[in-house]
Protein backbone atom coordinates (compact mmCIF):
# COMPACT_ATOMS: atom_id res chain seq x y z
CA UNK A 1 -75.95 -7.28 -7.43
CA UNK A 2 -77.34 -7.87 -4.31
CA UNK A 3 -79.69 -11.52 -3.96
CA UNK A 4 -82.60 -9.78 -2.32
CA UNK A 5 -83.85 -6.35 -2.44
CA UNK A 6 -86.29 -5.07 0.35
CA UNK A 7 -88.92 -2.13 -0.40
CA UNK A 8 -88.44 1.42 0.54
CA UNK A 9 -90.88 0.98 3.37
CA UNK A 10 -89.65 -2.24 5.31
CA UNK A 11 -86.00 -0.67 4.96
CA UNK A 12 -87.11 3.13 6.36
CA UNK A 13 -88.71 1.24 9.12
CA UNK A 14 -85.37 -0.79 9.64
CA UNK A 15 -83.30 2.17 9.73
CA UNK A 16 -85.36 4.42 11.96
CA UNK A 17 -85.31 1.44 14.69
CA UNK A 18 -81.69 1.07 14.20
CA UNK A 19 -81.24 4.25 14.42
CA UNK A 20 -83.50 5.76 17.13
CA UNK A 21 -83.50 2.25 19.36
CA UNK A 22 -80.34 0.65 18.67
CA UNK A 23 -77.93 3.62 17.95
CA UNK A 24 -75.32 1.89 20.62
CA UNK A 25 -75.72 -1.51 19.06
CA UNK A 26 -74.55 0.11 15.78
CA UNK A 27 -71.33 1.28 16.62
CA UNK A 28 -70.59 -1.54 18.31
CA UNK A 29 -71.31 -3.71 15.34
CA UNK A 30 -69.19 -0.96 13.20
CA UNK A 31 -66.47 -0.96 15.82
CA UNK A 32 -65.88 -4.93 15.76
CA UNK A 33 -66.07 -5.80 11.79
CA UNK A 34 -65.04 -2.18 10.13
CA UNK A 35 -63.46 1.00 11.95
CA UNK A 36 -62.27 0.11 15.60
CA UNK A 37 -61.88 3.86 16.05
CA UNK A 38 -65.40 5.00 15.01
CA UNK A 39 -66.95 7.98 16.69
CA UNK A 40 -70.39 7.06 15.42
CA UNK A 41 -72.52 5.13 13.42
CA UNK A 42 -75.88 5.20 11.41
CA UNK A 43 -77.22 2.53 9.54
CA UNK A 44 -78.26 3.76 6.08
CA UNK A 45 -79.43 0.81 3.65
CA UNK A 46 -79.39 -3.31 3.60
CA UNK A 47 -80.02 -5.22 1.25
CA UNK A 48 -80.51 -9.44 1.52
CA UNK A 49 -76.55 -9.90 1.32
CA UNK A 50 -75.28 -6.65 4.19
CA UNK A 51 -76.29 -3.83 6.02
CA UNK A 52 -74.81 -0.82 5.29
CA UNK A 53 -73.21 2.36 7.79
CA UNK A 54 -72.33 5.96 7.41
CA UNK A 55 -69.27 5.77 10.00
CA UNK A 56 -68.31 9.21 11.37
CA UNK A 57 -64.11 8.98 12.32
CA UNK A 58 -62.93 10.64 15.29
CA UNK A 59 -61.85 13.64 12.85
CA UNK A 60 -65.38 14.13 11.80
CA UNK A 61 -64.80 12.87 8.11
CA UNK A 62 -67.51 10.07 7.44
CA UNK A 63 -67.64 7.03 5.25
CA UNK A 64 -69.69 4.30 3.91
CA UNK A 65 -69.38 0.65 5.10
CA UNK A 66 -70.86 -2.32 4.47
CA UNK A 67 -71.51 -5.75 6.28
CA UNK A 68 -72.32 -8.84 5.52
CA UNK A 69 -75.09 -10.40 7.04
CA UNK A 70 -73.82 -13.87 8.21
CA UNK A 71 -76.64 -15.70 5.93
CA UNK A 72 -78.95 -14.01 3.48
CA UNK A 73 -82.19 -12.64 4.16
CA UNK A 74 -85.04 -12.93 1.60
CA UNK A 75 -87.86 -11.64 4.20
CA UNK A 76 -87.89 -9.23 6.93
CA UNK A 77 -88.17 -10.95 9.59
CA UNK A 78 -84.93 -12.35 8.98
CA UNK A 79 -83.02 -9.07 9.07
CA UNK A 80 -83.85 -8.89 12.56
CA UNK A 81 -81.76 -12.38 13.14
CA UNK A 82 -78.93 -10.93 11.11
CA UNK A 83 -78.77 -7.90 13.10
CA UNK A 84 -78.62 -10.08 15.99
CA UNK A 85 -76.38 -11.90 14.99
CA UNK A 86 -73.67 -9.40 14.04
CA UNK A 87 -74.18 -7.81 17.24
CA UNK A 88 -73.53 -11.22 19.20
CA UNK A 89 -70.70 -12.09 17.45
CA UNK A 90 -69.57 -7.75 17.57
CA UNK A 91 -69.97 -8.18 21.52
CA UNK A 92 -68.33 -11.55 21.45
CA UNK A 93 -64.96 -10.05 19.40
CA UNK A 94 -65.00 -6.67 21.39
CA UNK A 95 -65.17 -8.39 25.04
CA UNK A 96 -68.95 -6.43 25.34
CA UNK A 97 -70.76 -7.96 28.04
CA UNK A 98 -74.24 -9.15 26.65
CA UNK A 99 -76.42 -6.16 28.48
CA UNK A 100 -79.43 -7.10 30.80
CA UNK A 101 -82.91 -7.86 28.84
């Protein structure tokens, strides 16, 4: 059982920016710590321990993951850190330059 459980509304608003702003940053994250081969990716829940993906293969079939944040999150703001975080250290592993900010 997950430690931490975030409401409906903080994790809708999660997903839609993951989704609609940061659509690259989750494949890459998928790509370096679950399915090197992924087509696509959409994140779909997190909890306090991991975020979780629907992964779409190359051969259209499509699967769950899940990834652990690197430390737990009991409040929102520290999702944002985790997702960060996974996507520094997904950049790091996959050779990714960091892009321009």
């Amino acid at each position: 059982m997950p430690t931490h459980i975030f409401g409906p509304e903080v994790v809708d608003a999660v997903l839609r920016h993951m989704n609609s702003d940061h659509a690259d940053d989750n494949l890459l994250i998928v790509r370096a710590f679950a399915d090197p081969a992924a087509a696509s990716a959409r994140m779909t829940g997190l909890d306090g321990e991991a975020g979780e993906w629907d992964v779409t293969a190359t051969d259209g079939t499509v699967a769950r993951v899940r990834i652990d944040w690197c430390s737990p999150v009991t409040e929102r703001s520290g999702i944002r850190r985790e997702v960060v975080v996974l996507y520094d250290l997904a950049r790091e592993k996959l050779g990714v330059p960091p892009r321009p900010h």
